[in-house]
PDB file of N, CA and C in Angstrom:
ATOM      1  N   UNK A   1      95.450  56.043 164.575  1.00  0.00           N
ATOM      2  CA  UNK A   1      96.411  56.395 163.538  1.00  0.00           C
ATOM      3  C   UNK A   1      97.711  56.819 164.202  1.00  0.00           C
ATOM      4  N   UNK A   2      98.989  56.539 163.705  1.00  0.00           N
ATOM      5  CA  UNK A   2     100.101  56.774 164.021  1.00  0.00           C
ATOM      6  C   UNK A   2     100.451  57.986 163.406  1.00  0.00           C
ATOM      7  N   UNK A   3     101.458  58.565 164.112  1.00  0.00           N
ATOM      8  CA  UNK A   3     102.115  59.811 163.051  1.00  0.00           C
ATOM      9  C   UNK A   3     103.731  59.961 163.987  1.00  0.00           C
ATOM     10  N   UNK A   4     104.427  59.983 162.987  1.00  0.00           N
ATOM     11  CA  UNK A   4     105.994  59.396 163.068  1.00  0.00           C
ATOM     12  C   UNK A   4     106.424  61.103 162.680  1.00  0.00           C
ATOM     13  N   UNK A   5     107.671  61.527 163.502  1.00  0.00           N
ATOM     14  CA  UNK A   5     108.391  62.863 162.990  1.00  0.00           C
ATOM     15  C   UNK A   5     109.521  61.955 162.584  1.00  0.00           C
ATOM     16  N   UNK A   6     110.089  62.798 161.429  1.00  0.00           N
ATOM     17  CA  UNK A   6     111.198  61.581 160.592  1.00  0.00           C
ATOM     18  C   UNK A   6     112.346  63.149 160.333  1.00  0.00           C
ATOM     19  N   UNK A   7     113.234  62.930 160.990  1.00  0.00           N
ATOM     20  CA  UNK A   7     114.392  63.840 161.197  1.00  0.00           C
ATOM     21  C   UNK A   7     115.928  63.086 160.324  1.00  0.00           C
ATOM     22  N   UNK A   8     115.811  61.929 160.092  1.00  0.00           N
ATOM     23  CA  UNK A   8     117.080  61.055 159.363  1.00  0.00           C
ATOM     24  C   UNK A   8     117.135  61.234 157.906  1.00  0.00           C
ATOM     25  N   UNK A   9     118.250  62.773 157.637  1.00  0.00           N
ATOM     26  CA  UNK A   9     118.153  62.830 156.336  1.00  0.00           C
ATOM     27  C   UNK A   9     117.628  61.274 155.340  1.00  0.00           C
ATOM     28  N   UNK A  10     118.107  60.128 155.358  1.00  0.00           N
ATOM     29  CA  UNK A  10     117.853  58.651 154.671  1.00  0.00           C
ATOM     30  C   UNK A  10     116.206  58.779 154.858  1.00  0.00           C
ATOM     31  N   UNK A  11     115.805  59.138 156.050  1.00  0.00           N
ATOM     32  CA  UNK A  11     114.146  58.637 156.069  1.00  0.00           C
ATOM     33  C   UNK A  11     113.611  59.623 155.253  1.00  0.00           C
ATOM     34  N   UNK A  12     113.928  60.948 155.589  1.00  0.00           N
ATOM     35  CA  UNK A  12     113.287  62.044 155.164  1.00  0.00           C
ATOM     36  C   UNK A  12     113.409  61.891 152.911  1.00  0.00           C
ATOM     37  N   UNK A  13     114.080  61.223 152.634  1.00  0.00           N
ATOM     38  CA  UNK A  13     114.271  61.481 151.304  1.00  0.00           C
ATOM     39  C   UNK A  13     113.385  60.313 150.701  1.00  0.00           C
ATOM     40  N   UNK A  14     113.464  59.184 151.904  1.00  0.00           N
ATOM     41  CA  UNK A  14     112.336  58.154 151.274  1.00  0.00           C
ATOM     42  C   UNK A  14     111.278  58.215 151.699  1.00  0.00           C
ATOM     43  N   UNK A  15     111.058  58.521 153.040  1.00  0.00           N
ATOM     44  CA  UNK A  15     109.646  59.222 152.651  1.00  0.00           C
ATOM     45  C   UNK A  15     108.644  60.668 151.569  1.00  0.00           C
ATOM     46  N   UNK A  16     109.887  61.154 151.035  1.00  0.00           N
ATOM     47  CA  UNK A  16     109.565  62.286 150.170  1.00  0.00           C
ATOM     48  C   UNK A  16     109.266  61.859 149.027  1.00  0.00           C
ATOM     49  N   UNK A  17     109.808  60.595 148.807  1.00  0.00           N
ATOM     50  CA  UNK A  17     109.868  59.694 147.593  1.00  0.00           C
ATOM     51  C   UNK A  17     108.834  58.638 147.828  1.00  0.00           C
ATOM     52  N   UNK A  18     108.539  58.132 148.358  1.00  0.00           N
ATOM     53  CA  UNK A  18     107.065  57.907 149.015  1.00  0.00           C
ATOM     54  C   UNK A  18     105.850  58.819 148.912  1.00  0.00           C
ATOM     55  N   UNK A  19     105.764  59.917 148.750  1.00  0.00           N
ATOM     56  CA  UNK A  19     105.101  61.066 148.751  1.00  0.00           C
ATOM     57  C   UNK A  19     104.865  61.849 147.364  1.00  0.00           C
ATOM     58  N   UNK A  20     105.744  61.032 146.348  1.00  0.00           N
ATOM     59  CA  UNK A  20     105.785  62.023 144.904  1.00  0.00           C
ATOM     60  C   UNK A  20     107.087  62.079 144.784  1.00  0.00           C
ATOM     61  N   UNK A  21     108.042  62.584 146.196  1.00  0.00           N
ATOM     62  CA  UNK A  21     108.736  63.468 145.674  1.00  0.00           C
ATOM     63  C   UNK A  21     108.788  64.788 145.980  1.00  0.00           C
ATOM     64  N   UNK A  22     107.412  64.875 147.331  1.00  0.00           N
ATOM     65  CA  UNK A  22     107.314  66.529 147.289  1.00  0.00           C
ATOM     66  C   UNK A  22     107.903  66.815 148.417  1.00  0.00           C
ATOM     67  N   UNK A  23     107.844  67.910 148.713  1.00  0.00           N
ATOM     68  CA  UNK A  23     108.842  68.528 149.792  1.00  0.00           C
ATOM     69  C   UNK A  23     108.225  68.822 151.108  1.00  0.00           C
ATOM     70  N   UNK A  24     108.522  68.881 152.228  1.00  0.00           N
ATOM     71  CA  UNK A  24     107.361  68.778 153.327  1.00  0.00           C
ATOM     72  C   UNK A  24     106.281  69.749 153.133  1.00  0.00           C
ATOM     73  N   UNK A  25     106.748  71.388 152.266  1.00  0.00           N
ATOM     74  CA  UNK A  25     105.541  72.173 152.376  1.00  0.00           C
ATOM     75  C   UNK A  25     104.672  72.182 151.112  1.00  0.00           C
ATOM     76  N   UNK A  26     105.119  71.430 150.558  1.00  0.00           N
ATOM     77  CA  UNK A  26     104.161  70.896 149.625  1.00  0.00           C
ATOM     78  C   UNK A  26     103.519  69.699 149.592  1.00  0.00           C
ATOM     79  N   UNK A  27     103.473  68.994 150.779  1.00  0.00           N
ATOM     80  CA  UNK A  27     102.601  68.061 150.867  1.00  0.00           C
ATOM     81  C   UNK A  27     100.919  68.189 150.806  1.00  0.00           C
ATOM     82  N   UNK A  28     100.630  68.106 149.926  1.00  0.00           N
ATOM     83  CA  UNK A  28      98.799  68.410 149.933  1.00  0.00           C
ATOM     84  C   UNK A  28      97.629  67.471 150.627  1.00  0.00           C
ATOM     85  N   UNK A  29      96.326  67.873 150.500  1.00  0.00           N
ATOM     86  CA  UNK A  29      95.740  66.794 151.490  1.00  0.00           C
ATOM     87  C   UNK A  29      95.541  65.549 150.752  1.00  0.00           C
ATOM     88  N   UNK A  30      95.788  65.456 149.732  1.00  0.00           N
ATOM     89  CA  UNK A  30      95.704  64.491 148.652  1.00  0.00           C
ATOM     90  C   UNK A  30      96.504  63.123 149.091  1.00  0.00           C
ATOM     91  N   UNK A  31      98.211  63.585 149.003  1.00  0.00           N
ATOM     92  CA  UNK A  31      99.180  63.216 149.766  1.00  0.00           C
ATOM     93  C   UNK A  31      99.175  62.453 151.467  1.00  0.00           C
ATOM     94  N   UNK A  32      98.346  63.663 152.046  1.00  0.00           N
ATOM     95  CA  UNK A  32      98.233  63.179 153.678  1.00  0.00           C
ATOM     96  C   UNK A  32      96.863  62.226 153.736  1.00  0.00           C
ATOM     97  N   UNK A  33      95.778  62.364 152.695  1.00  0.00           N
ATOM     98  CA  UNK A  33      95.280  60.926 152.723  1.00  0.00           C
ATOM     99  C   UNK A  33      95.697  60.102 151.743  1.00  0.00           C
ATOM    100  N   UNK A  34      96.368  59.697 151.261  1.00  0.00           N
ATOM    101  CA  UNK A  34      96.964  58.397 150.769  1.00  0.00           C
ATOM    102  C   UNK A  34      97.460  57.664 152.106  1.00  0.00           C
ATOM    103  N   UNK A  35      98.722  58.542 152.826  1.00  0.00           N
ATOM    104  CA  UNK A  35      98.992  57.982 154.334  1.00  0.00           C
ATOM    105  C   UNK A  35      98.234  57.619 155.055  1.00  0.00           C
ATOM    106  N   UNK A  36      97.023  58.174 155.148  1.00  0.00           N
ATOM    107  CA  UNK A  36      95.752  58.119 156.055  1.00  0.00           C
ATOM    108  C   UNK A  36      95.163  56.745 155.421  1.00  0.00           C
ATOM    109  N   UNK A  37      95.134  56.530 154.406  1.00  0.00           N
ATOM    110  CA  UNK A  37      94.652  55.521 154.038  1.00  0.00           C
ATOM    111  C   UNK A  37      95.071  54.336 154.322  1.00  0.00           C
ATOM    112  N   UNK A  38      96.328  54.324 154.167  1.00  0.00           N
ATOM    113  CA  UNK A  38      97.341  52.794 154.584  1.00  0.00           C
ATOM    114  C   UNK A  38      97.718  53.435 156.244  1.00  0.00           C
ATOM    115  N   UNK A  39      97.139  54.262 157.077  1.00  0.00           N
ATOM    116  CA  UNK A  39      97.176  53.811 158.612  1.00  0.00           C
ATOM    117  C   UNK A  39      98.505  54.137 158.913  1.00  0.00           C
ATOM    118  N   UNK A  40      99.079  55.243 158.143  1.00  0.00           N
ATOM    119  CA  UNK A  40     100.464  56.195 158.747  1.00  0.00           C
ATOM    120  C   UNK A  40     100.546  57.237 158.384  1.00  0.00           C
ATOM    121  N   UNK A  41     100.555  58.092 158.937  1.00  0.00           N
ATOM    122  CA  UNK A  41     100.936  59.247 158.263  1.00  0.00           C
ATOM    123  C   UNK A  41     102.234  59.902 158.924  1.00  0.00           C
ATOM    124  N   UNK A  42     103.195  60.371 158.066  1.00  0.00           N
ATOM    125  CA  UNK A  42     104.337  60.729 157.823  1.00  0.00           C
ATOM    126  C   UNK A  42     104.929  62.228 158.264  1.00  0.00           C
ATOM    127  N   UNK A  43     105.317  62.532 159.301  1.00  0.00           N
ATOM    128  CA  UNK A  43     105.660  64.182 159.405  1.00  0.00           C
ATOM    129  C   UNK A  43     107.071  64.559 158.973  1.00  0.00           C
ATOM    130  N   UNK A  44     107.224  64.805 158.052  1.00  0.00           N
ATOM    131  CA  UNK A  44     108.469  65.157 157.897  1.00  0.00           C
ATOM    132  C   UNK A  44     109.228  66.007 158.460  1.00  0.00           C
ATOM    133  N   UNK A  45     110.589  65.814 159.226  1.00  0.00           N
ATOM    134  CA  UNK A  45     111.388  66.473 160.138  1.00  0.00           C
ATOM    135  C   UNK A  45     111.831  67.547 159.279  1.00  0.00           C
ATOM    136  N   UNK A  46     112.905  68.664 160.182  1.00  0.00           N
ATOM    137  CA  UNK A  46     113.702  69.771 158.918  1.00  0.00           C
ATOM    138  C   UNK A  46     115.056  68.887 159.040  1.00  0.00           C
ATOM    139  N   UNK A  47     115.801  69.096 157.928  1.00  0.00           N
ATOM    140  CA  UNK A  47     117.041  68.661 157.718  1.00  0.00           C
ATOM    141  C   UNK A  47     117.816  69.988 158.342  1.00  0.00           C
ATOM    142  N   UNK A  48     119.010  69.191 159.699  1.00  0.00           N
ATOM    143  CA  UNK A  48     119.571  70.669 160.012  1.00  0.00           C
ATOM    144  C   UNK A  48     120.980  69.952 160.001  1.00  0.00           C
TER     145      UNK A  48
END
């Protein structure tokens, strides 16, 4: 399994949108296996 840190405000908003919509600390395990399922899972960077 891959796992990507995504720091590019552009990535970070489509992967959030990819995700629901939720925000990195609300990502649930629900969320992190859907990724798990399709063979990526997603770390979302902080926006600085």
């Amino acid at each position: 399994m891959e796992c990507y840190t995504v720091s590019d405000p552009e990535l970070v908003r489509a992967a959030r949108s990819l995700a629901g919509g939720t925000t990195p600390d609300e990502i649930d395990s629900g969320t992190r296996e859907r990724f798990a399922d399709s063979g990526l899972i997603v770390r979302l960077g902080s926006l600085e």
